[in-house]
C-alpha atoms as a PDB file:
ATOM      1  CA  UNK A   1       8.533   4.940  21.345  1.00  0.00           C
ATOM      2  CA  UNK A   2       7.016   7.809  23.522  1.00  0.00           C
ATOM      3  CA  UNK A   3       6.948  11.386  21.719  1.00  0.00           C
ATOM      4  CA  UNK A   4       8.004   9.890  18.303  1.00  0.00           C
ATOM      5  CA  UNK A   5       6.472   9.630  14.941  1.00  0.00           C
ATOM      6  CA  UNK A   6       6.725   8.016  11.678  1.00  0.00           C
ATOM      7  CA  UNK A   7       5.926  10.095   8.613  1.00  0.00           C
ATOM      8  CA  UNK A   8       5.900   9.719   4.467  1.00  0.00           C
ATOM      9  CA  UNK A   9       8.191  10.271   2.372  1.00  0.00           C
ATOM     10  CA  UNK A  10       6.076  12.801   0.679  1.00  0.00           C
ATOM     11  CA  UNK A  11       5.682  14.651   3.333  1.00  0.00           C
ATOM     12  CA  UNK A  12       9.286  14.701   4.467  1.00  0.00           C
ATOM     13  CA  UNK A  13      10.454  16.074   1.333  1.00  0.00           C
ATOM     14  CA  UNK A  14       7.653  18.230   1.230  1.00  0.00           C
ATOM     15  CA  UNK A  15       8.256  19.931   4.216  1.00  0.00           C
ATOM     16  CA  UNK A  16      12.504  19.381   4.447  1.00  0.00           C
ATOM     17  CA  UNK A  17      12.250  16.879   6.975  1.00  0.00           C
ATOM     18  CA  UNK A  18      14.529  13.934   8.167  1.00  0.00           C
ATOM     19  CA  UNK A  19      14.669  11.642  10.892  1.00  0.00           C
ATOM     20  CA  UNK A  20      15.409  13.162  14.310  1.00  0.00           C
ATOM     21  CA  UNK A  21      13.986  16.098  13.834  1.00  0.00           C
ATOM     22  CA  UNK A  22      11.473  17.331  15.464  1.00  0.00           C
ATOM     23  CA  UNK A  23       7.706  18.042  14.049  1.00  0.00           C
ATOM     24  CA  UNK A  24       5.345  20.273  15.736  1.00  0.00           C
ATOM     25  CA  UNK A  25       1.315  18.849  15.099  1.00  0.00           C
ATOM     26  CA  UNK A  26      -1.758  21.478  15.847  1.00  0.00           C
ATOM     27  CA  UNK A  27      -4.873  19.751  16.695  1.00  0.00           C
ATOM     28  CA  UNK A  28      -8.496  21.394  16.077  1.00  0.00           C
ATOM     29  CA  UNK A  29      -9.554  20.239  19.518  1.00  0.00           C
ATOM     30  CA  UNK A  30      -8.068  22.947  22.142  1.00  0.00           C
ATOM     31  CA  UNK A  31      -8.428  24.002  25.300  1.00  0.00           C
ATOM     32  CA  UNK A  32     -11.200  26.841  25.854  1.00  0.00           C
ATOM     33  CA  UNK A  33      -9.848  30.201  27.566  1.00  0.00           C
ATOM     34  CA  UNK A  34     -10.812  33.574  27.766  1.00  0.00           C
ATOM     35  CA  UNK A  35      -9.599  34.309  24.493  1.00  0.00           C
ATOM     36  CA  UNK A  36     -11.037  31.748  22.497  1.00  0.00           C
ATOM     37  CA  UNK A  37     -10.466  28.375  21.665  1.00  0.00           C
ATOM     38  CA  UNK A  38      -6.171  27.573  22.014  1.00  0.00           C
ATOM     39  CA  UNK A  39      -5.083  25.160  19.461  1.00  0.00           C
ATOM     40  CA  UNK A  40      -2.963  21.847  20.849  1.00  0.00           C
ATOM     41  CA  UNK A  41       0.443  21.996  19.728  1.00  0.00           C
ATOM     42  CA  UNK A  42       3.007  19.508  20.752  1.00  0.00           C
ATOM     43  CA  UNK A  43       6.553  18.328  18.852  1.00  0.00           C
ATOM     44  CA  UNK A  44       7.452  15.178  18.345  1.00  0.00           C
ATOM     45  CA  UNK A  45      10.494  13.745  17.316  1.00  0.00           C
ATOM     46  CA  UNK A  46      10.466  11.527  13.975  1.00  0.00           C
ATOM     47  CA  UNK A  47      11.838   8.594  14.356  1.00  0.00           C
ATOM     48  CA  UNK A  48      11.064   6.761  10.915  1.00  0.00           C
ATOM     49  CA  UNK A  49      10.100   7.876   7.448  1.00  0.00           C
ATOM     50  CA  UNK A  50       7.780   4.933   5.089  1.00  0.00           C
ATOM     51  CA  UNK A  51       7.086   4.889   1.458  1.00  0.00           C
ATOM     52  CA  UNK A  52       4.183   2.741   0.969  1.00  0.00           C
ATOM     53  CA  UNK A  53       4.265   3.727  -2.852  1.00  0.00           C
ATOM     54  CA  UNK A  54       0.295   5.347  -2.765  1.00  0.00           C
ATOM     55  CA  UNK A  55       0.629   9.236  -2.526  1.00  0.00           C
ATOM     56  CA  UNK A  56      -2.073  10.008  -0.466  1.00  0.00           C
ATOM     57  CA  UNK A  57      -0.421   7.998   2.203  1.00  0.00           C
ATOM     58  CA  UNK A  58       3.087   9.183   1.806  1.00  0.00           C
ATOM     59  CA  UNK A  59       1.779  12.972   1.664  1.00  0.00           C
ATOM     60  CA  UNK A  60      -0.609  12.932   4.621  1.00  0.00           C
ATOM     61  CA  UNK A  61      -0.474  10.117   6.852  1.00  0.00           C
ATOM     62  CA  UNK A  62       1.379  10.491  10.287  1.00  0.00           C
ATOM     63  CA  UNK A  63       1.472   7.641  12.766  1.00  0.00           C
ATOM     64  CA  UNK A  64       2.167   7.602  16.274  1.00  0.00           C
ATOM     65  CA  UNK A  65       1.594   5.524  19.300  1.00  0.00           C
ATOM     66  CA  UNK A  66      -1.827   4.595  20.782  1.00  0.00           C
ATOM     67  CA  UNK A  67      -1.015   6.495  23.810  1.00  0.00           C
ATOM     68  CA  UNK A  68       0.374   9.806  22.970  1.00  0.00           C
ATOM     69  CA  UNK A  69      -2.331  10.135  20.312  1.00  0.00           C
ATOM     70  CA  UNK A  70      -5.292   9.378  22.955  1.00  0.00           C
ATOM     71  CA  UNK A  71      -3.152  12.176  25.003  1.00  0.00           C
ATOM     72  CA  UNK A  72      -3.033  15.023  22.288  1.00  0.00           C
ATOM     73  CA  UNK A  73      -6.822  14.249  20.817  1.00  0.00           C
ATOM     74  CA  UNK A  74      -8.044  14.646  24.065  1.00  0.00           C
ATOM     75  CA  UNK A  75     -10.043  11.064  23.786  1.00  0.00           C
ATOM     76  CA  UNK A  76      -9.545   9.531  26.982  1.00  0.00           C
ATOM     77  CA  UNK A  77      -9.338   5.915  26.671  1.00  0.00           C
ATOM     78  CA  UNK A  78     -11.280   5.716  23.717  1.00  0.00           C
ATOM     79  CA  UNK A  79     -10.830   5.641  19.590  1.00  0.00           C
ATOM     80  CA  UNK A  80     -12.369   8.162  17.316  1.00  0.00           C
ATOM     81  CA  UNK A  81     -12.394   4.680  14.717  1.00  0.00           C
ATOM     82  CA  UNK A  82     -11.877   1.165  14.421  1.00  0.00           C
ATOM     83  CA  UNK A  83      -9.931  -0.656  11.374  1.00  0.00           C
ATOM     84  CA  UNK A  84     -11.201  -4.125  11.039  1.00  0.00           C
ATOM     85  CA  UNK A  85      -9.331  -6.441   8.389  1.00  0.00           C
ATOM     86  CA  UNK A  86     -11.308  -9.562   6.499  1.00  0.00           C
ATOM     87  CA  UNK A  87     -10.487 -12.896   4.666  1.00  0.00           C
ATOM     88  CA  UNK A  88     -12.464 -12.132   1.898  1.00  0.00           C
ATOM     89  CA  UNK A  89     -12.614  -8.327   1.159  1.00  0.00           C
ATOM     90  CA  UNK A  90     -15.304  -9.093  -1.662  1.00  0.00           C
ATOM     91  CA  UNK A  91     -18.253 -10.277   0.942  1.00  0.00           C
ATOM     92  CA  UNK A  92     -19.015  -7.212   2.503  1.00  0.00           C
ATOM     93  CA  UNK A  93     -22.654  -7.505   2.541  1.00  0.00           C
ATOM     94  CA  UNK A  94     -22.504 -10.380   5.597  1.00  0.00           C
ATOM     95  CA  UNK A  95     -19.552  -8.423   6.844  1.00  0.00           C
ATOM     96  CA  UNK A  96     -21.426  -5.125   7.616  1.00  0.00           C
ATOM     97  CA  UNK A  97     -24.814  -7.280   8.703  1.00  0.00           C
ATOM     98  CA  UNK A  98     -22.548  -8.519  11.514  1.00  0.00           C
ATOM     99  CA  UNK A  99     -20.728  -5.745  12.545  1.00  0.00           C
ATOM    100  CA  UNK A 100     -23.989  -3.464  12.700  1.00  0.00           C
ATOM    101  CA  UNK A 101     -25.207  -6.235  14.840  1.00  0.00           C
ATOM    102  CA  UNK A 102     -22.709  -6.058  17.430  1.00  0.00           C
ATOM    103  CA  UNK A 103     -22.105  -2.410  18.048  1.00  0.00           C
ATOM    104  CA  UNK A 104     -25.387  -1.184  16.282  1.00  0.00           C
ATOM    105  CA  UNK A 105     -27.088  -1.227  19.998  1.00  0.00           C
ATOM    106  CA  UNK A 106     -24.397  -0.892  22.337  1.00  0.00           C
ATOM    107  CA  UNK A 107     -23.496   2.911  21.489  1.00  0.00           C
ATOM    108  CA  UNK A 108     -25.196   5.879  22.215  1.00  0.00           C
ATOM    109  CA  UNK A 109     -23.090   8.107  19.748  1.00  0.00           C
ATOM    110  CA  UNK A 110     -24.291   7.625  16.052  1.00  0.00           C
ATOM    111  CA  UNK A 111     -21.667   5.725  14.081  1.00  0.00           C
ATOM    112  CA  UNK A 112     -20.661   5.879  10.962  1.00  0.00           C
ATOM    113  CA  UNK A 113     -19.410   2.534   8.952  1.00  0.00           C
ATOM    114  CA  UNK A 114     -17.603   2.610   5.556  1.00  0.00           C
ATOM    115  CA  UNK A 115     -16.076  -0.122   3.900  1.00  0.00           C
ATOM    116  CA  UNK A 116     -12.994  -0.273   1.753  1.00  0.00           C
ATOM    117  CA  UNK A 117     -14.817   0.672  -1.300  1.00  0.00           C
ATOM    118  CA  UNK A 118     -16.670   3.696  -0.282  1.00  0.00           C
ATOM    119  CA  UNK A 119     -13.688   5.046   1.638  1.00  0.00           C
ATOM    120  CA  UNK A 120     -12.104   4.623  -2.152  1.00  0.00           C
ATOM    121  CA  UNK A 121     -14.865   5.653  -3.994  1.00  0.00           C
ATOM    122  CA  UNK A 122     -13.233   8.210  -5.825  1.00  0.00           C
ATOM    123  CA  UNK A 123     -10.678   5.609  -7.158  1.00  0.00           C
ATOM    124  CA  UNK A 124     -13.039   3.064  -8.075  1.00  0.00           C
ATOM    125  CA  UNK A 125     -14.974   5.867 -10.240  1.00  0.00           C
ATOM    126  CA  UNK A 126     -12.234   6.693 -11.910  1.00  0.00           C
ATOM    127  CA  UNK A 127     -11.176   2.494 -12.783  1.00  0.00           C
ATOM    128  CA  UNK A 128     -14.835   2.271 -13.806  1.00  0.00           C
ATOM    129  CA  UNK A 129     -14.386   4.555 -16.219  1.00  0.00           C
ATOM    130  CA  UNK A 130     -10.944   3.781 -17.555  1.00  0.00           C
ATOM    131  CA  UNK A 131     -12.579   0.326 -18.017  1.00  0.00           C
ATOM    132  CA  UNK A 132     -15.217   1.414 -19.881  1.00  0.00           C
ATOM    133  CA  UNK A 133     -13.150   4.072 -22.375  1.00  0.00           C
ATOM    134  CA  UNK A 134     -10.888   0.461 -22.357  1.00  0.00           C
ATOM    135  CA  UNK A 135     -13.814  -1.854 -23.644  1.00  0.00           C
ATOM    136  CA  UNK A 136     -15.207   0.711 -26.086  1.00  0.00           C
ATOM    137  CA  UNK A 137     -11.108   1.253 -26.881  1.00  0.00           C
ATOM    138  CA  UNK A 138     -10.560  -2.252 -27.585  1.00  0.00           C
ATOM    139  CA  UNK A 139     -13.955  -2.992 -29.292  1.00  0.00           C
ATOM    140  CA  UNK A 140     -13.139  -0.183 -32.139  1.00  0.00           C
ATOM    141  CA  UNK A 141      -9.570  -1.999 -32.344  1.00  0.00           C
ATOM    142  CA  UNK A 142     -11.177  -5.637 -33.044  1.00  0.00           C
ATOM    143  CA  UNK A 143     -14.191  -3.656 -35.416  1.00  0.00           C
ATOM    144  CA  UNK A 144     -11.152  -2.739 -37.369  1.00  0.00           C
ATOM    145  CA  UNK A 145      -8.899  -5.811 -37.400  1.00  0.00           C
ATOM    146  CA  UNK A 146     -12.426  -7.269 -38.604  1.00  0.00           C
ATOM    147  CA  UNK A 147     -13.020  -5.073 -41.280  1.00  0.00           C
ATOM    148  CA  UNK A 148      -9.666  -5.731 -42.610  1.00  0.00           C
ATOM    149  CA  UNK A 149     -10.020  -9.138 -42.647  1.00  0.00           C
ATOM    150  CA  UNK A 150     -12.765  -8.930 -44.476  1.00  0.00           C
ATOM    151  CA  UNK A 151     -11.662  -6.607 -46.886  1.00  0.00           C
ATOM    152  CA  UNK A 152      -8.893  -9.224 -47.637  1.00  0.00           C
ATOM    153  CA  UNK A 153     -10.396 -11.895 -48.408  1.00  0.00           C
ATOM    154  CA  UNK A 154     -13.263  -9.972 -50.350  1.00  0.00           C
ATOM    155  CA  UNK A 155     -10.053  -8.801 -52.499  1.00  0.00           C
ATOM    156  CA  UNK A 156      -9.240 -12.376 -52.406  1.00  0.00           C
ATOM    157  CA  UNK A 157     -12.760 -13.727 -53.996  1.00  0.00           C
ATOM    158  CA  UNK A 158     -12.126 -11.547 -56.513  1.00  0.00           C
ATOM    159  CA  UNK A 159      -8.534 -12.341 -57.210  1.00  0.00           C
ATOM    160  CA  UNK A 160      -9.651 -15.958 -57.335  1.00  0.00           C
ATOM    161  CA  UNK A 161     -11.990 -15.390 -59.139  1.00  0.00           C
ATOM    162  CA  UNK A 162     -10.855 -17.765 -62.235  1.00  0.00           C
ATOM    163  CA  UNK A 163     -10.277 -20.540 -59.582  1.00  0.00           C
ATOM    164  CA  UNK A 164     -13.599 -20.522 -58.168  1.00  0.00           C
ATOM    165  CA  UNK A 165     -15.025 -20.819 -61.442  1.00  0.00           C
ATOM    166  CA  UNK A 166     -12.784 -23.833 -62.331  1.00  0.00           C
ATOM    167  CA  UNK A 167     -13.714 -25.482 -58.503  1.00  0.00           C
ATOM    168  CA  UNK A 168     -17.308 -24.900 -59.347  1.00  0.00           C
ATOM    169  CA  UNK A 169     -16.798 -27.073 -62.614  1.00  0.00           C
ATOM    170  CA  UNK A 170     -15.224 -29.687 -61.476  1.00  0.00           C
ATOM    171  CA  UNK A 171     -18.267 -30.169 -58.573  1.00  0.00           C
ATOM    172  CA  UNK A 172     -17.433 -27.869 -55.510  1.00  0.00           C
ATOM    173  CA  UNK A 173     -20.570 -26.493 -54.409  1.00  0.00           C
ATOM    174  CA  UNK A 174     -21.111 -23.000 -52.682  1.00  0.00           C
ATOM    175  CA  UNK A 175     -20.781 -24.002 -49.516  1.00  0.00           C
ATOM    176  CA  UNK A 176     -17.515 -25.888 -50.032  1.00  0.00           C
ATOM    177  CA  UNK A 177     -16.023 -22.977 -51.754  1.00  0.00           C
ATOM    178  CA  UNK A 178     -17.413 -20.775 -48.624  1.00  0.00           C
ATOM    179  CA  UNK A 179     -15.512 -22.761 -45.998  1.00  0.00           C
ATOM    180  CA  UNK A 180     -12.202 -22.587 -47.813  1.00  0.00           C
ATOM    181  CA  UNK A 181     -12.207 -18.377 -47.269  1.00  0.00           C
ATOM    182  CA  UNK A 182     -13.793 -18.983 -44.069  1.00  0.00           C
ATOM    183  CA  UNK A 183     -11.241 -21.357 -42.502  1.00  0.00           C
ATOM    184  CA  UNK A 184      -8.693 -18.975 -44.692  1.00  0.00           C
ATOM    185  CA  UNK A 185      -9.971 -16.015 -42.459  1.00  0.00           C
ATOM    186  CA  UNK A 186     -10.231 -17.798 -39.118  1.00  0.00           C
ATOM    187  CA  UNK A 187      -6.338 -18.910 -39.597  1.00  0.00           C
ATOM    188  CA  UNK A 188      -5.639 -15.209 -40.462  1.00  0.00           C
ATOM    189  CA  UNK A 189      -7.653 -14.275 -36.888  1.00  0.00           C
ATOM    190  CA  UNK A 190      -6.312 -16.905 -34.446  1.00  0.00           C
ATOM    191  CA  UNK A 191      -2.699 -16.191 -36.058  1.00  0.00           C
ATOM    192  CA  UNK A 192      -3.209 -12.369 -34.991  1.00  0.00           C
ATOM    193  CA  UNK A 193      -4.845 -13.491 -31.473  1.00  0.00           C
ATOM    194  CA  UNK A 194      -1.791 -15.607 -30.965  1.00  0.00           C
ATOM    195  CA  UNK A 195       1.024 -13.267 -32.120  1.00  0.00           C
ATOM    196  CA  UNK A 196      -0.732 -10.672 -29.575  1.00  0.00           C
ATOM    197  CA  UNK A 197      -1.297 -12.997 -27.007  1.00  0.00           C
ATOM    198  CA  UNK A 198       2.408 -13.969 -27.085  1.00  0.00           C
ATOM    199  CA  UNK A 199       3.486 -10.407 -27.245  1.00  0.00           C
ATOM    200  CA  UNK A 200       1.758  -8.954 -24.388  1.00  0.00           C
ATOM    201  CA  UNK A 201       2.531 -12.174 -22.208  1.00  0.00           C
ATOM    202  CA  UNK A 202       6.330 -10.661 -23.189  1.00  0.00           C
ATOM    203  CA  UNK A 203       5.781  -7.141 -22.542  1.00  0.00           C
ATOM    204  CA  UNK A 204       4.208  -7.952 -19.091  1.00  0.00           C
ATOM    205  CA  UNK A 205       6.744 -10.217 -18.218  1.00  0.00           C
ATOM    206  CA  UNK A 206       9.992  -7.901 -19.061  1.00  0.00           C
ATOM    207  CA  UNK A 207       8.214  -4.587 -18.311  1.00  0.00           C
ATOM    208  CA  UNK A 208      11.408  -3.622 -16.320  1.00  0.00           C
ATOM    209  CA  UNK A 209      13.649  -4.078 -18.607  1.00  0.00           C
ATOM    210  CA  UNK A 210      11.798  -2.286 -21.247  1.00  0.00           C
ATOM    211  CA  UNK A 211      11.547   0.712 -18.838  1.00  0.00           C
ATOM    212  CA  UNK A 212      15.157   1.067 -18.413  1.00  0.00           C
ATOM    213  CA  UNK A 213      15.296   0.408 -22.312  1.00  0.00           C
ATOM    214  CA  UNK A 214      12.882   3.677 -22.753  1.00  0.00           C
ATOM    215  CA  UNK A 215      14.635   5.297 -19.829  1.00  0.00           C
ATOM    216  CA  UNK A 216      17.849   5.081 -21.533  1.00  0.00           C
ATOM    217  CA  UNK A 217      16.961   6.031 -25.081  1.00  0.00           C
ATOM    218  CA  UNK A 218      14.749   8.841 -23.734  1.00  0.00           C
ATOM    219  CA  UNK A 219      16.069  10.611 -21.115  1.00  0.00           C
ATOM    220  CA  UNK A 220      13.347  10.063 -19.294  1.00  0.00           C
ATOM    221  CA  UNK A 221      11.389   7.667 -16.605  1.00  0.00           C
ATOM    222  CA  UNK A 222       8.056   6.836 -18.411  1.00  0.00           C
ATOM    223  CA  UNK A 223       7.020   5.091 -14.583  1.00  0.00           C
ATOM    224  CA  UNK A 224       8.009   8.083 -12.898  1.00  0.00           C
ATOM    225  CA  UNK A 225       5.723   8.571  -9.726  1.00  0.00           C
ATOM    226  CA  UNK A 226       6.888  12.150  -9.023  1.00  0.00           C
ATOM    227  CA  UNK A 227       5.281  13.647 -11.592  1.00  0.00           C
ATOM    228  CA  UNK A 228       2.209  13.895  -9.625  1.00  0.00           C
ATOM    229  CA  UNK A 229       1.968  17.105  -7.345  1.00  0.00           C
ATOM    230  CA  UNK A 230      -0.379  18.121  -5.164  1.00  0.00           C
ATOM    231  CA  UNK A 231      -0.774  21.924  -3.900  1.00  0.00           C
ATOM    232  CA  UNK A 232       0.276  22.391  -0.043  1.00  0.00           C
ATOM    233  CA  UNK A 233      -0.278  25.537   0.232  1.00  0.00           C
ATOM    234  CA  UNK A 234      -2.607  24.587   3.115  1.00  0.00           C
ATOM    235  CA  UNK A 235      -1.264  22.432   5.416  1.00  0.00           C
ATOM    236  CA  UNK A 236      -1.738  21.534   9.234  1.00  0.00           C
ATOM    237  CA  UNK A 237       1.428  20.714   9.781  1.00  0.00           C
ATOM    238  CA  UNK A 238       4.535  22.677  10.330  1.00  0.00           C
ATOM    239  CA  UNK A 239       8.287  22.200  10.830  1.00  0.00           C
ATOM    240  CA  UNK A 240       9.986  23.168  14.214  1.00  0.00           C
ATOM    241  CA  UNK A 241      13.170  24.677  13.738  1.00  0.00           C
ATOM    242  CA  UNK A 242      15.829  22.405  15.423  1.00  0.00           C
ATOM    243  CA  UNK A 243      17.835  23.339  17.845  1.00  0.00           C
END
């Protein structure tokens, strides 16, 4: 409704807030007198508190009607930006050839257009590299299941030694004696793909329930989303006393 907002959860508990109480907001744009430039100020009453489960949301985001916030930005009947939703979020190429197209010609204010990635850019930086440190992770991991495979069955050729010798005189050539270690090693490898394969499948599946498991034998929440704090020391927004 009219004069109400909708805040995060972050930010209520940041700031001791609940619904029905009041929040004052202080735009930048103010009105000019001849003392300066007088900030906007204006309470409004929130009327609903969200947890969309990303922090920078829950922390920082306020929403309010379309009216009241044309009213206290001082933009007329006009947006300061447009949010434009797609079927396929991976074709932004076309996407951005299109949209340019329509408004490129039709404004006389420069505009500025940033897609989902480059508003995220920052997170994506950050998955790129956690991918990488993952592949060169997991490469080391398989390097080393390798090596130990083939330390086994060089230990093996030499345990077997006597049995070689006695395959080799009764007519097994080389390369028949060759493809018994080698199929011996690629059962050893798809044995170890498929007992990890099967494991994580598990572990993905009943993540919950090893969580609590953890929780309970530790004390602790090892999922806990709290433990992420952000310094408002510097923050726009204040609480109105209530009444």
């Amino acid at each position: 409704g009219d004069g109400q907002i909708a805040i995060g959860i972050r930010m209520a508990k940041r700031l001791d807030l609940r619904v029905g109480v009041p929040l004052v907001l202080i735009s930048p744009i103010g009105k000019s007198t001849v003392f300066g430039t007088a900030p906007r100020t204006r309470a409004y009453k929130i009327a609903a508190v969200f947890d969309v489960g990303m922090f920078e949301y829950d922390n920082n985001f306020v929403f309010m009607p379309l009216q009241d916030a044309q009213i206290f930005f001082s933009t007329g009947a006009g947006v300061t930006s447009l949010e434009m939703f797609v079927q396929n979020p991976q074709n932004l190429s076309s996407v951005r050839k299109n949209i340019v197209a329509a408004i490129g010609t039709q404004q006389s204010q420069p505009l500025r257009l940033l897609d989902w990635q480059q508003s995220n850019a920052s997170f994506f930086t950050a998955l790129q590299v956690e991918r990488n440190v993952m592949f060169l992770i997991l490469t080391m991991i398989i390097l080393v299941a390798a090596f130990n495979i083939i330390s086994g069955l060089i230990m093996m050729v030499k345990d077997k030694g006597r049995d070689i010798a006695i395959l080799r005189t009764m007519g097994a050539t080389r390369g028949m004696v060759m493809r018994i270690f080698f199929l011996n090693g690629s059962f050893i490898g798809i044995a170890g793909t498929s007992a990890g394969l099967v494991l994580g499948l598990f572990i993905a599946k009943h993540i919950e329930g090893l969580r609590q498991l953890v929780q309970r034998l530790t004390h602790t929440d090892p999922l806990d989303r709290k433990s992420t704090r952000l310094n408002s020391s510097h923050s726009s927004v204040s609480r109105m006393p209530s009444s």
